[in-house]
N, C-alpha and C. Protein backbone atom coordinates (compact mmCIF):
# COMPACT_ATOMS: atom_id res chain seq x y z
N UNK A 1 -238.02 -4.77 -58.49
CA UNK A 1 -236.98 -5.75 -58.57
C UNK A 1 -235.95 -5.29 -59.60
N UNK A 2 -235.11 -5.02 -59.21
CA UNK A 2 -233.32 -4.79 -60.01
C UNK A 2 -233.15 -6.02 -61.18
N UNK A 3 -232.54 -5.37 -62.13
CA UNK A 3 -232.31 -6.81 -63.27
C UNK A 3 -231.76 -7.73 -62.46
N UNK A 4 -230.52 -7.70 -61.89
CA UNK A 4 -229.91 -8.87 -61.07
C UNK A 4 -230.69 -9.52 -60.22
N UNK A 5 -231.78 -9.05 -59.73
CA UNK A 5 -232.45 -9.54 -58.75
C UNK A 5 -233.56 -10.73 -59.47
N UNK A 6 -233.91 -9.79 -60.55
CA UNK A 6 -234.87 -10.69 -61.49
C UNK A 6 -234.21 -11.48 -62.25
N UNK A 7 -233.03 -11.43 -62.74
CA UNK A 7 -232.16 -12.61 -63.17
C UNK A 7 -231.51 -13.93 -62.64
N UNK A 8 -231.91 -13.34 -61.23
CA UNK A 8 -231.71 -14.70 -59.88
C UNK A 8 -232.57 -15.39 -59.45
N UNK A 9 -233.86 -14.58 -59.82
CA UNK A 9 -234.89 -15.19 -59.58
C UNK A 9 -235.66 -16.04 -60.20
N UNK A 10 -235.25 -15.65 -61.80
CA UNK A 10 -235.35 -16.65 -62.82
C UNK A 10 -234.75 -17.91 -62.48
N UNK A 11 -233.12 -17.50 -62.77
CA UNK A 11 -232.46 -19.04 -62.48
C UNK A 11 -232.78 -20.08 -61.31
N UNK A 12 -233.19 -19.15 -60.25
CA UNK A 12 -233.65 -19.71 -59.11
C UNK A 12 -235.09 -21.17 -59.48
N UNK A 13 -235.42 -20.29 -60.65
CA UNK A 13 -236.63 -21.08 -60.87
C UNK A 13 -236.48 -21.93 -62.18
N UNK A 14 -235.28 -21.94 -62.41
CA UNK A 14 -235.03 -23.22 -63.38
C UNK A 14 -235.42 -22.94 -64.53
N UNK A 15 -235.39 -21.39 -64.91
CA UNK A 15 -235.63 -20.59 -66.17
C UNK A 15 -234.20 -21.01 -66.93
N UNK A 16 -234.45 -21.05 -68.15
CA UNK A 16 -233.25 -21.54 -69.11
C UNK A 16 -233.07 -20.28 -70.04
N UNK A 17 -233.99 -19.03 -70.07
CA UNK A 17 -233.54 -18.11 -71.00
C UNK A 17 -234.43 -16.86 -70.58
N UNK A 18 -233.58 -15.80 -70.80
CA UNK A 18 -234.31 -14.31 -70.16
C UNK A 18 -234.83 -13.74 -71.55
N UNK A 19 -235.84 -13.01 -71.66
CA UNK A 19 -235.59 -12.47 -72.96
C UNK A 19 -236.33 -10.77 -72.38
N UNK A 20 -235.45 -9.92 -73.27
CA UNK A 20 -235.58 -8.59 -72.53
C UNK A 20 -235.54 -7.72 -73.60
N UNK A 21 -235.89 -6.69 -73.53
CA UNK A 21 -235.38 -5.24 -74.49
C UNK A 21 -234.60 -4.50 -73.99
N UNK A 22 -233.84 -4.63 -72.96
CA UNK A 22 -232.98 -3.97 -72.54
C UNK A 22 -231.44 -4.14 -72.57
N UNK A 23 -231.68 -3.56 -73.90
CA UNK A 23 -230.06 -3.59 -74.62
C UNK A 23 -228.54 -3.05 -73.94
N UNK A 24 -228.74 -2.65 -72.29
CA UNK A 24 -227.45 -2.11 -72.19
C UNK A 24 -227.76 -3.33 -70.60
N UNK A 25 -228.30 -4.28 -70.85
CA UNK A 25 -228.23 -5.48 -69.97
C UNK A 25 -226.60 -5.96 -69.83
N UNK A 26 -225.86 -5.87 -71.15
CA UNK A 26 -225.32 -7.10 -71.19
C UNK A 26 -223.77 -5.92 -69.92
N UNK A 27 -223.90 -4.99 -69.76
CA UNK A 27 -223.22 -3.66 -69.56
C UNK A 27 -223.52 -3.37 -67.93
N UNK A 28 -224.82 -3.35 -67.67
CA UNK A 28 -225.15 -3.34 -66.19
C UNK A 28 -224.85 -4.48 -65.98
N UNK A 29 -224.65 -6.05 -65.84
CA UNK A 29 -224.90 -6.89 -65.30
C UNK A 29 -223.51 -7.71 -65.44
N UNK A 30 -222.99 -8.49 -64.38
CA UNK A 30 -221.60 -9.38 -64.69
C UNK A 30 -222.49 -10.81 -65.24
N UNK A 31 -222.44 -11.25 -66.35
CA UNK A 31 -223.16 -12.36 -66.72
C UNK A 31 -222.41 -13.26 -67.00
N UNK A 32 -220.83 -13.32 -66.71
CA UNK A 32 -220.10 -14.65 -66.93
C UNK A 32 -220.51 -15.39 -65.68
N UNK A 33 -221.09 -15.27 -64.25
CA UNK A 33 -221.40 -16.22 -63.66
C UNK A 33 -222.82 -16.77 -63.92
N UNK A 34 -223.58 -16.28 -64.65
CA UNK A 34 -225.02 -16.77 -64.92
C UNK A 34 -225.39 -17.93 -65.66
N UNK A 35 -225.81 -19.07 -65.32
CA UNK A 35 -226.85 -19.80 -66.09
C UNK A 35 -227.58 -19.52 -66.93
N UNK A 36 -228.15 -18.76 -67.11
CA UNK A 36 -229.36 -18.94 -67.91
C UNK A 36 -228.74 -17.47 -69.09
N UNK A 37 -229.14 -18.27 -70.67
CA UNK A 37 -229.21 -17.59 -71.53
C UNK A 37 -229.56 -16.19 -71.82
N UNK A 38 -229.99 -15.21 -71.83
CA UNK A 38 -229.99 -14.10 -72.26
C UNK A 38 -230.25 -14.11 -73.92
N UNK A 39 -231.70 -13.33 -74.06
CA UNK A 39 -231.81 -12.75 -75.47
C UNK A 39 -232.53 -11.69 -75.35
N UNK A 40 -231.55 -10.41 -75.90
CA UNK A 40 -232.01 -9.15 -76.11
C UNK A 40 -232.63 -9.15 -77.33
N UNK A 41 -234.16 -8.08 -77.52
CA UNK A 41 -234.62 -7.77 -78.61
C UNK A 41 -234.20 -6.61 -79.13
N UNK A 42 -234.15 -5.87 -79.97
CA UNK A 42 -234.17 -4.51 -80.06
C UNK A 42 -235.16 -3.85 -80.23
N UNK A 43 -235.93 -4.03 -80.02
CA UNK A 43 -237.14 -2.94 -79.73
C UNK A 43 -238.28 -3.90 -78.62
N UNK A 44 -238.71 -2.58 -78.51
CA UNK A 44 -240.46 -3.08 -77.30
C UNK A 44 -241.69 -2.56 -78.08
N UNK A 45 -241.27 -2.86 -80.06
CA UNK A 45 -242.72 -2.86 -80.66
C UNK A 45 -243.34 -4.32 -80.73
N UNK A 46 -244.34 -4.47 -80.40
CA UNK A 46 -245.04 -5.79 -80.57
C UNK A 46 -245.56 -5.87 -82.07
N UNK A 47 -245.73 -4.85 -82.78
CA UNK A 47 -245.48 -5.25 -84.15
C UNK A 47 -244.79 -5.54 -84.87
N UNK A 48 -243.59 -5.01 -84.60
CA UNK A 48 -242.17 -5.08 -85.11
C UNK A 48 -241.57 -6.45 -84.40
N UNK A 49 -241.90 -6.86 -83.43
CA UNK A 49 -241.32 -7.96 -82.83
C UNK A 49 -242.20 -9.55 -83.29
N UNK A 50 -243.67 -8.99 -83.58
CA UNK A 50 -244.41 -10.34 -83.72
C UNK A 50 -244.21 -10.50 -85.50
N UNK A 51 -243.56 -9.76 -86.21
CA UNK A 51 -243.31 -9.66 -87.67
C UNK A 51 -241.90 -10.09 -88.19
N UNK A 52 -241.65 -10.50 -87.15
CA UNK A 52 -239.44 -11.27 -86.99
C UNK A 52 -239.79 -12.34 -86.17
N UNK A 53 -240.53 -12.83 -85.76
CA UNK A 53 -240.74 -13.90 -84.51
C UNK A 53 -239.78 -15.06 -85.09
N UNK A 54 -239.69 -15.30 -86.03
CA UNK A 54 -238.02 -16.33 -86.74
C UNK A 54 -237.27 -16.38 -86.75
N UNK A 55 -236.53 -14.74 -86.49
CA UNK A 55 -235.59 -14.15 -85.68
C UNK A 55 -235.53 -14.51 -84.32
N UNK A 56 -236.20 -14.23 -83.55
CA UNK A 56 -236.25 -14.65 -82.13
C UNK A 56 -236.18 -15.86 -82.07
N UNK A 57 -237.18 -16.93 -83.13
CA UNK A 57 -237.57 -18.20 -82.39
C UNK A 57 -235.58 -18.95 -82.87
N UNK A 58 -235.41 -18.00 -83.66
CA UNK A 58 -233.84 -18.82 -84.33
C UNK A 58 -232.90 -18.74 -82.74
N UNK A 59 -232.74 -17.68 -82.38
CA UNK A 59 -232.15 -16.52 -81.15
C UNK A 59 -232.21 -18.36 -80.36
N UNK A 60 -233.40 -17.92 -79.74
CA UNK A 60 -233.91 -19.02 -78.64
C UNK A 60 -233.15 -20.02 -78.98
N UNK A 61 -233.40 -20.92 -79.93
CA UNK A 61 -232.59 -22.32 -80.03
C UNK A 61 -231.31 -22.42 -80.19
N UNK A 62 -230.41 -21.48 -80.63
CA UNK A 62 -229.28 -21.12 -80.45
C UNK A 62 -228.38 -20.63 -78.93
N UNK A 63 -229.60 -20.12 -78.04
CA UNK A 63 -228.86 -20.04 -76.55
C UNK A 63 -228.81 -21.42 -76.29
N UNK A 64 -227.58 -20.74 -75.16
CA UNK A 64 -226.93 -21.52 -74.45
C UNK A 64 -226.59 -21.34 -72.79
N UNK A 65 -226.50 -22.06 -72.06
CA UNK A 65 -226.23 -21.38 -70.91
C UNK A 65 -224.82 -20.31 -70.90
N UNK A 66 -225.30 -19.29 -70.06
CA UNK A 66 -224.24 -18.02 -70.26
C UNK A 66 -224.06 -16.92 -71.04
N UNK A 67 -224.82 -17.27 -72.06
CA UNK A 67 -225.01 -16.42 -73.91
C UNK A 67 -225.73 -15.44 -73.51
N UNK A 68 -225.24 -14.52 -74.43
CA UNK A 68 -225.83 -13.28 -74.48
C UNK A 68 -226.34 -13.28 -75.91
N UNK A 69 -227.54 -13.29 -76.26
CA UNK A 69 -227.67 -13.36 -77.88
C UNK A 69 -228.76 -11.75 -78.74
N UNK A 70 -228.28 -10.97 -79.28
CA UNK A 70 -229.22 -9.72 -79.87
C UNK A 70 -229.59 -10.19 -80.63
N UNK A 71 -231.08 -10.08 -81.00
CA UNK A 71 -231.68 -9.77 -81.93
C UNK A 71 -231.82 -8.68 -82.55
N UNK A 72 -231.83 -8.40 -83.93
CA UNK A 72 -231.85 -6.99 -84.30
C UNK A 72 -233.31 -7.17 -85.40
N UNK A 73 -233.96 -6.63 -84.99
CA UNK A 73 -235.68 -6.28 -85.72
C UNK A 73 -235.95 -4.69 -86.19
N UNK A 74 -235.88 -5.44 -87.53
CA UNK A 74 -235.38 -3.70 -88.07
C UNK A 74 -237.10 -2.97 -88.48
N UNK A 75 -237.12 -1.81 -88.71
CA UNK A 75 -238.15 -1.05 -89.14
C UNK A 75 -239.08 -1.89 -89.68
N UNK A 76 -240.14 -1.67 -89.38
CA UNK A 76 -241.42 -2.34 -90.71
C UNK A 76 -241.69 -1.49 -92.02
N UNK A 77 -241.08 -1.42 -92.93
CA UNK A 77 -241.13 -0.83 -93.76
C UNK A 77 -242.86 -1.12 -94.96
């Protein structure tokens, strides 16, 4: 399934927010006609991602329909 395809299929299903690591989403995809929110992570570490989850959970309540929102989850130092 193509992002667009899986992004239709979401909305189709009354999904209110995508959340992806695929940072050149906002570039492949025309998202001014879309519903549903969009939040990019920057990375696909699950350590690095479950160690910012406040970041994200902030991200989340801040979309909106149409939004494109990055998260940026920096190194675990």
């Amino acid at each position: 399934m193509k992002n667009g395809e899986l992004l239709a299929a979401a909305e189709s299903n009354d999904f209110k927010i995508f959340i992806t690591t695929d940072t050149n989403l906002q570039y492949q995809q025309n998202l001014s006609h879309r519903k549903i929110a969009i939040v990019v992570l920057s990375t696909t570490s699950w350590p690095r991602i479950k160690s910012h989850l406040s970041g994200v959970l902030d991200a989340i309540e801040k979309a909106t329909p149409n939004a494109f929102l990055e998260v940026d989850i920096p190194f675990i130092s």
